[in-house]
N, C-alpha and C. Protein backbone atom coordinates (compact mmCIF):
# COMPACT_ATOMS: atom_id res chain seq x y z
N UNK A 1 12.14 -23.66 3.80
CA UNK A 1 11.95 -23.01 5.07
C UNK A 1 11.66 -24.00 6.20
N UNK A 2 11.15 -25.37 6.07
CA UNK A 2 10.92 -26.28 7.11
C UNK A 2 12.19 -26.28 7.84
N UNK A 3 13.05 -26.54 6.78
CA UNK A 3 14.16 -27.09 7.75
C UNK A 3 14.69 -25.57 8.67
N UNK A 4 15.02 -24.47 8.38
CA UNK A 4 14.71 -23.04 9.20
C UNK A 4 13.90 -23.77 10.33
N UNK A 5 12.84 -23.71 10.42
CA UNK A 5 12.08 -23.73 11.94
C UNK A 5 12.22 -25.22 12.40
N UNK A 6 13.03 -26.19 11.45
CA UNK A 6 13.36 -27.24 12.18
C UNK A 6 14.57 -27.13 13.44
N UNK A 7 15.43 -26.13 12.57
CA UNK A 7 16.76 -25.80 13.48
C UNK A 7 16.51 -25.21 14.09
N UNK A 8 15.31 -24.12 14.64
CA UNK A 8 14.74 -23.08 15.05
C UNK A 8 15.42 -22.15 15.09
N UNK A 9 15.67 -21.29 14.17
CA UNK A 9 16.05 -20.14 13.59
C UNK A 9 15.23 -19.26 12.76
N UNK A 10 13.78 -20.00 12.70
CA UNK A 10 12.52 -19.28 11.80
C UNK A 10 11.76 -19.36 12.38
N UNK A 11 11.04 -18.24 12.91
CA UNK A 11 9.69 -17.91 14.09
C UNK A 11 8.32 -17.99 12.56
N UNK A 12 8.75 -17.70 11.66
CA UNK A 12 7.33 -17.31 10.60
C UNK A 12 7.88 -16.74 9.70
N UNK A 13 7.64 -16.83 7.88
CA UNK A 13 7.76 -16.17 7.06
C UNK A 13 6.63 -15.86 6.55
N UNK A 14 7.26 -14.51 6.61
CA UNK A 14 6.26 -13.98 6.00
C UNK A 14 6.40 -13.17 4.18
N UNK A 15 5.22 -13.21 3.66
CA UNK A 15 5.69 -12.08 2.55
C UNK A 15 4.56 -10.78 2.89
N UNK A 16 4.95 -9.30 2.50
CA UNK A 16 4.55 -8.95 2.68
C UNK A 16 3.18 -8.28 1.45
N UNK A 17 2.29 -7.91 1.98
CA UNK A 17 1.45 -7.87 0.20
C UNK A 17 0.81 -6.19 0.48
N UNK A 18 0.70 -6.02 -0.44
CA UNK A 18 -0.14 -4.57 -0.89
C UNK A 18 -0.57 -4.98 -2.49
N UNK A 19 -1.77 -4.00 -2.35
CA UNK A 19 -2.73 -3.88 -4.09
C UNK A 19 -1.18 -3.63 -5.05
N UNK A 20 -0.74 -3.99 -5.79
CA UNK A 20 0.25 -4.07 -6.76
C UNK A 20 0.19 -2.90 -7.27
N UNK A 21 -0.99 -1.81 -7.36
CA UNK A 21 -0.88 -0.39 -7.98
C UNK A 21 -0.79 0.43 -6.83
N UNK A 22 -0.66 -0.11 -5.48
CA UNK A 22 -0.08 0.89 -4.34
C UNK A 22 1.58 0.52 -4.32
N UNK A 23 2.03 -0.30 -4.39
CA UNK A 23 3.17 -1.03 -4.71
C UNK A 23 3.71 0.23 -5.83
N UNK A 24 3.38 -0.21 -6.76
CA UNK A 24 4.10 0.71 -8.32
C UNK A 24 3.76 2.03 -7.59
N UNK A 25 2.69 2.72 -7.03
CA UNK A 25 2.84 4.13 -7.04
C UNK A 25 3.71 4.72 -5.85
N UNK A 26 3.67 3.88 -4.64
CA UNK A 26 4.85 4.37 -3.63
C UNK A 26 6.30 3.76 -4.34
N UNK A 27 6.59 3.09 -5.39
CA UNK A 27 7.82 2.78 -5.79
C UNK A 27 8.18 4.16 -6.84
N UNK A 28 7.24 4.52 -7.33
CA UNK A 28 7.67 5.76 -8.38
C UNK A 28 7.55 6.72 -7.89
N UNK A 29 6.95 7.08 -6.64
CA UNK A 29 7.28 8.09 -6.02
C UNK A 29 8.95 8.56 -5.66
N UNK A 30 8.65 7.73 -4.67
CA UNK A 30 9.87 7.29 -4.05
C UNK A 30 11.12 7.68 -4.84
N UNK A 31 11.18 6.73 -6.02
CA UNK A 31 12.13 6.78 -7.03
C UNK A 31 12.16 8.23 -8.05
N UNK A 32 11.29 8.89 -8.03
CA UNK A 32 11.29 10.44 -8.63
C UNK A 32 10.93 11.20 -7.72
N UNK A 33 11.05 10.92 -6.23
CA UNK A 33 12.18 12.03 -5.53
C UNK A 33 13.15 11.77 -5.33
N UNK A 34 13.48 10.88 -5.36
CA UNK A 34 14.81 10.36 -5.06
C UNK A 34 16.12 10.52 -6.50
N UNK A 35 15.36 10.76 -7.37
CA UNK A 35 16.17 11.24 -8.87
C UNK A 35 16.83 10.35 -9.49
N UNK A 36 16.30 8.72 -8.85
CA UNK A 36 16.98 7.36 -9.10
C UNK A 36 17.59 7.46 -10.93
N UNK A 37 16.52 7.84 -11.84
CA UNK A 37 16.59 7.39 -12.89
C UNK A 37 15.41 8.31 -13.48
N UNK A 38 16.19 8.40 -15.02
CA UNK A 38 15.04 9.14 -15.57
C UNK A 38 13.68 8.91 -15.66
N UNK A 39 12.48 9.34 -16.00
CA UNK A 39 11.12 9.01 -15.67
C UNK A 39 10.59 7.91 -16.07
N UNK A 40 10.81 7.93 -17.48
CA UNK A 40 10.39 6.86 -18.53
C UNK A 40 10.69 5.50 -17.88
N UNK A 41 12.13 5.66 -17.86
CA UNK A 41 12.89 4.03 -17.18
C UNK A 41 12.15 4.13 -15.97
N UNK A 42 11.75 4.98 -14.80
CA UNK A 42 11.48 4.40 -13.56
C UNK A 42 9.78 3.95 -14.06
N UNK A 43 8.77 4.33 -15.16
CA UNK A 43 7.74 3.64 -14.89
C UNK A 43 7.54 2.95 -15.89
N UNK A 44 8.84 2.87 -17.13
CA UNK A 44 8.66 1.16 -17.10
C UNK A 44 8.90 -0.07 -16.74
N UNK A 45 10.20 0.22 -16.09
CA UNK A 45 10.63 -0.60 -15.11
C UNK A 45 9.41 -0.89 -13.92
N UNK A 46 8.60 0.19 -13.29
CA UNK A 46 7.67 0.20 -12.06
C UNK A 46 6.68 -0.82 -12.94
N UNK A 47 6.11 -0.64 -14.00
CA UNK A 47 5.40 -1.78 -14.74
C UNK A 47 5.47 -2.66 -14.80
N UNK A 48 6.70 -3.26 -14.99
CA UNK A 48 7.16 -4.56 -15.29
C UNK A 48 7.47 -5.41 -13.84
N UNK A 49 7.79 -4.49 -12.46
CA UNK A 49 7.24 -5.07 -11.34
C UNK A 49 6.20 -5.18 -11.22
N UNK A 50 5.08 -4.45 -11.23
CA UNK A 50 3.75 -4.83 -11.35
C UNK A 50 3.23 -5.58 -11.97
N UNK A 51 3.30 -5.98 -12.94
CA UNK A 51 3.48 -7.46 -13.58
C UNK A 51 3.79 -8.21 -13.04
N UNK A 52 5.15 -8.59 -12.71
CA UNK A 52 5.31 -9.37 -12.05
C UNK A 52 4.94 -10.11 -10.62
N UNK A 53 5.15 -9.03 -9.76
CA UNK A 53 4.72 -9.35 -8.54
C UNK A 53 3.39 -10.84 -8.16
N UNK A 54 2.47 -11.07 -8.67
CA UNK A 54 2.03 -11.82 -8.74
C UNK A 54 2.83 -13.14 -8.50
N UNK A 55 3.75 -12.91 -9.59
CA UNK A 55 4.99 -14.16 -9.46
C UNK A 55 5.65 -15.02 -8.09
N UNK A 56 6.01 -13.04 -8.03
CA UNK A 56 6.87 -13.25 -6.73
C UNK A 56 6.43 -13.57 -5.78
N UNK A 57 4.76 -13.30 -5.80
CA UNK A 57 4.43 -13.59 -4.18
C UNK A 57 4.49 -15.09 -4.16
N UNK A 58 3.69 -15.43 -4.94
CA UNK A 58 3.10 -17.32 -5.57
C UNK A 58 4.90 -17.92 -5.33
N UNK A 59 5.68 -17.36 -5.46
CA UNK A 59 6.84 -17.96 -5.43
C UNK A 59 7.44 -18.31 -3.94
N UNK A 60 7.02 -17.31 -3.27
CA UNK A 60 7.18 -17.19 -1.73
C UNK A 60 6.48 -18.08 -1.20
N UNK A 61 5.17 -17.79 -1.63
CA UNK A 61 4.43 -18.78 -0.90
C UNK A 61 4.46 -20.09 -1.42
N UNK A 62 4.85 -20.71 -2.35
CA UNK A 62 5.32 -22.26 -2.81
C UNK A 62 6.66 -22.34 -1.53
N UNK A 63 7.30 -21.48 -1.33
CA UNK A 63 8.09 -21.45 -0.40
C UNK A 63 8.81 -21.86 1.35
N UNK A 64 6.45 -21.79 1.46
CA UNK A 64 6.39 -21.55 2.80
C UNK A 64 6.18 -20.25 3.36
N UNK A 65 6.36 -18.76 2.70
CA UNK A 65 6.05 -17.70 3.49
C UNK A 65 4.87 -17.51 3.31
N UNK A 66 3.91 -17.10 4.28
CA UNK A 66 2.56 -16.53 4.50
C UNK A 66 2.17 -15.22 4.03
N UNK A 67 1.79 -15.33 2.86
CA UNK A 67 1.25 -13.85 2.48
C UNK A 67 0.33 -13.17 3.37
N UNK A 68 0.88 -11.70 3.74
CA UNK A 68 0.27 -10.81 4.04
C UNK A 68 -0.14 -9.45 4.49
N UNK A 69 -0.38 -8.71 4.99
CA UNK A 69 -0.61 -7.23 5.19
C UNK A 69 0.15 -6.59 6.07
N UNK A 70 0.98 -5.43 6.05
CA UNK A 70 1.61 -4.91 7.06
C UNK A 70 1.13 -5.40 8.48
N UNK A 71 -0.57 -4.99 8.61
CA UNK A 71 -1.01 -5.10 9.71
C UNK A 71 -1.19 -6.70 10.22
N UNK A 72 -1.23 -7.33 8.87
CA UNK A 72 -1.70 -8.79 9.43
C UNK A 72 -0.30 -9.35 9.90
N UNK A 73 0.76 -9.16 9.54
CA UNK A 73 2.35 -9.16 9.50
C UNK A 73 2.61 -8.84 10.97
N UNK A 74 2.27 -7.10 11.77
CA UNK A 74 2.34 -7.03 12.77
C UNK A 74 1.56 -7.56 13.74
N UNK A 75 0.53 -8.33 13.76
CA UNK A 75 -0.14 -9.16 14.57
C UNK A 75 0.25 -10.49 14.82
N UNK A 76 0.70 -11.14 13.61
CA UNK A 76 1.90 -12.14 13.93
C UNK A 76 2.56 -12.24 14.81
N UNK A 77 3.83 -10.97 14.65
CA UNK A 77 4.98 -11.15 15.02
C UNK A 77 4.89 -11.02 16.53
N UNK A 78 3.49 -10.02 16.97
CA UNK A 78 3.43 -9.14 18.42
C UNK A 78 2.90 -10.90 19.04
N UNK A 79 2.13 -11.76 18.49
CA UNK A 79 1.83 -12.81 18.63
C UNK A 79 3.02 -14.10 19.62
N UNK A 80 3.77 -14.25 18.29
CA UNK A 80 4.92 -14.45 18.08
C UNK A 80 6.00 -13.90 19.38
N UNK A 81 5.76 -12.72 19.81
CA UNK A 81 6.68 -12.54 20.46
C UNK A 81 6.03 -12.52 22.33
N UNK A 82 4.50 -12.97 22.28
CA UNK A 82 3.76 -12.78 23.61
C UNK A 82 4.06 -14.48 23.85
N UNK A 83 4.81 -14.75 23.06
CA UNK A 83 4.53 -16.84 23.82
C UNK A 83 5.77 -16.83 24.83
């Protein structure tokens, strides 16, 4: 990502984060109204993101993106966009 805001084409990365069991429960919602897939598969599959996620964030952020909260995310950007 350095080189991104070297060319300046990257204002900030961000990742975005939530508790990992608000994560899995708006994902299985979502996905059993939505009739994605039968039940079983959508919460073991929703598990095995939750598991993971940890990963993914640590991966982002080895990355360069800034973990953080919708709200901390929109204070950034409104930041970001007052310069």
């Amino acid at each position: 990502m350095p080189a991104l805001s070297e060319a300046g084409v990257l204002a900030d990365a961000l990742c975005l984060t939530h508790r990992p069991v608000v994560t899995f429960a708006r994902r299985l919602a979502r996905d059993l109204h939505e009739h994605r897939k039968p039940p079983l598969t959508l919460v073991r599959r929703g598990l095995g993101l939750l598991r993971a996620e940890p990963r993914v964030v640590a991966r982002q952020v080895s990355l360069g993106a800034v973990p953080c909260t919708p709200r901390e995310a929109l204070a950034r950007i409104r930041a970001l966009a007052a310069v």
